[in-house]
Every structure is written in structure tokens, then in C-alpha cells.
C-alpha atoms as a PDB file:
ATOM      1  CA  UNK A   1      32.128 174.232  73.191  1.00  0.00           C
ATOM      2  CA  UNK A   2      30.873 177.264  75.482  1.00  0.00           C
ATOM      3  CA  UNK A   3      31.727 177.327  79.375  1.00  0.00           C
ATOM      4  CA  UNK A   4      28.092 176.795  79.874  1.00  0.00           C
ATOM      5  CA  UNK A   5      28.155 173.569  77.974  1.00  0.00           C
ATOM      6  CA  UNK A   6      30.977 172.456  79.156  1.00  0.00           C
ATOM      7  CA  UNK A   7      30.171 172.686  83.041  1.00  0.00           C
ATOM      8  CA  UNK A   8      27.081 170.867  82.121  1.00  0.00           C
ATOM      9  CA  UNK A   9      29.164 167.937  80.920  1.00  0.00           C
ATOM     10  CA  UNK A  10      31.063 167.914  83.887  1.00  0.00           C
ATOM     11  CA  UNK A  11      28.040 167.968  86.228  1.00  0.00           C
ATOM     12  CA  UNK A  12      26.938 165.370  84.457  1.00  0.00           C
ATOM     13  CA  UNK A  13      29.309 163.028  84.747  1.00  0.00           C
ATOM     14  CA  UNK A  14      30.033 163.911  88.469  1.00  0.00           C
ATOM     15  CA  UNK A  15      26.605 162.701  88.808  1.00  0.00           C
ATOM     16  CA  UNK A  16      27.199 159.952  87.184  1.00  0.00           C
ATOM     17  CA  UNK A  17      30.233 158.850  88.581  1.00  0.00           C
ATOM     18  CA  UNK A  18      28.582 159.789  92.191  1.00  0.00           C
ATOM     19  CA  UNK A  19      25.337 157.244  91.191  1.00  0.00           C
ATOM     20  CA  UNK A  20      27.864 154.547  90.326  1.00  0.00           C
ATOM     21  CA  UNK A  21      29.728 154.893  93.730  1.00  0.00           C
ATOM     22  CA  UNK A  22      27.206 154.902  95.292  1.00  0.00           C
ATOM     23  CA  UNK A  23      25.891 151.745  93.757  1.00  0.00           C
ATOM     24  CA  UNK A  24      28.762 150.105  94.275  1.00  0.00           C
ATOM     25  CA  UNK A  25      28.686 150.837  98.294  1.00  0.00           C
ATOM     26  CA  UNK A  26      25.801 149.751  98.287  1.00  0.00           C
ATOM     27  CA  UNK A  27      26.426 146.620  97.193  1.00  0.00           C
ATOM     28  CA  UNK A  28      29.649 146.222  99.594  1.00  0.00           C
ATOM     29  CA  UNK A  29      26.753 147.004 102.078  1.00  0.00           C
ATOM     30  CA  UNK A  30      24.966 143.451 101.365  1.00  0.00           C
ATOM     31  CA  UNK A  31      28.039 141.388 101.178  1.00  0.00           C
ATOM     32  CA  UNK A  32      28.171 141.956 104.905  1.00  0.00           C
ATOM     33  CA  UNK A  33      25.478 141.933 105.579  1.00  0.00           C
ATOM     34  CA  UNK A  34      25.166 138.499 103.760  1.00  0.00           C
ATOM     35  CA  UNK A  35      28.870 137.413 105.702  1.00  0.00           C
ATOM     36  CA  UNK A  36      27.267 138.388 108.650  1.00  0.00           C
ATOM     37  CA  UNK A  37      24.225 136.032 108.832  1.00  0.00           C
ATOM     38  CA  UNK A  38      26.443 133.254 107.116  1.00  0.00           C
ATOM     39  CA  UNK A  39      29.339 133.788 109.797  1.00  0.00           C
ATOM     40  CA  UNK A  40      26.633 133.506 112.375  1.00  0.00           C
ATOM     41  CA  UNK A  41      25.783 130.073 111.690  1.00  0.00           C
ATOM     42  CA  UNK A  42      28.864 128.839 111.872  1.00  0.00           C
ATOM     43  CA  UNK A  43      29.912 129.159 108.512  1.00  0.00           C
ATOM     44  CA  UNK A  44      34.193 129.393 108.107  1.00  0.00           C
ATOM     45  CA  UNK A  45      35.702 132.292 106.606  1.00  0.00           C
ATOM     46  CA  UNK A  46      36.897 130.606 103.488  1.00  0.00           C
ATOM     47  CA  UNK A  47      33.515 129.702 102.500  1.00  0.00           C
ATOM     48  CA  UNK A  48      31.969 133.207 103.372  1.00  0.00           C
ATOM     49  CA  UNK A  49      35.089 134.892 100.809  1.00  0.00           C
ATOM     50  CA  UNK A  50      33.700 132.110  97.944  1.00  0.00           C
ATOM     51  CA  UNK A  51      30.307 132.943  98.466  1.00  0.00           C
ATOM     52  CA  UNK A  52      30.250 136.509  99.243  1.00  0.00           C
ATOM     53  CA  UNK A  53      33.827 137.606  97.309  1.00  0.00           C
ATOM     54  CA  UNK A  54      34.359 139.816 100.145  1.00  0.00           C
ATOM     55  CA  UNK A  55      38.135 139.731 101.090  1.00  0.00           C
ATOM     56  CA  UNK A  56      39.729 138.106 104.237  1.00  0.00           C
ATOM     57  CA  UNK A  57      40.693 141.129 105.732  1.00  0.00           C
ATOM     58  CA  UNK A  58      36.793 142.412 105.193  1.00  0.00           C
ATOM     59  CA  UNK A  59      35.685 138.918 106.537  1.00  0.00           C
ATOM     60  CA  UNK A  60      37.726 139.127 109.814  1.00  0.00           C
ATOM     61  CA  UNK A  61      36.850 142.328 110.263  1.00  0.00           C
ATOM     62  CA  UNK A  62      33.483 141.827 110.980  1.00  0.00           C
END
């Protein structure tokens, strides 16, 4: 494999590995958002971690 082909791997999968991340913030993002709106009707925290899967920590946090 030349240099040339391998830095085009590697750019390639940084790319790829910087989509996925970014995908996966994302949908951290809209947990909380979710928690959010649940926690402001009244909802307890225990429920908002079943529904949403965000952590306690992440829940009290907000």
C-alpha cells in the first residue's frame, strides 16, 4: 500500500468515526431535551432514566 493510499484510508475513517460521534451527540442532545419537557410536568426522575435511558447523574443535572 502507497503513503497516498494509505492516508486516504485514514481520512476516511476519521470521517467516519467523526460522523458517528457526532451522531451519537446528537442523539444525547434529544434525550434532554426529551427529560426536560418530561421533568417539567412533573414527571420523577426514575421514570425520566426508564424512558429516556439517560443516567441519574445526567437527569439531576438538568
Amino acid at each position: 500500500m502507497t503513503l497516498e493510499e494509505q492516508m486516504r484510508l485514514d481520512q476516511e475513517k476519521s470521517y467516519a468515526e467523526g460522523k458517528n460521534g457526532g451522531f451519537v451527540e446528537g442523539k444525547n442532545q434529544s434525550k434532554k431535551e426529551v427529560a426536560l419537557k418530561i421533568k417539567a410536568e412533573g414527571i420523577g426522575p426514575s421514570l425520566i432514566l426508564k424512558i429516556t435511558g439517560l443516567s441519574m447523574e445526567e437527569i439531576e443535572k438538568l
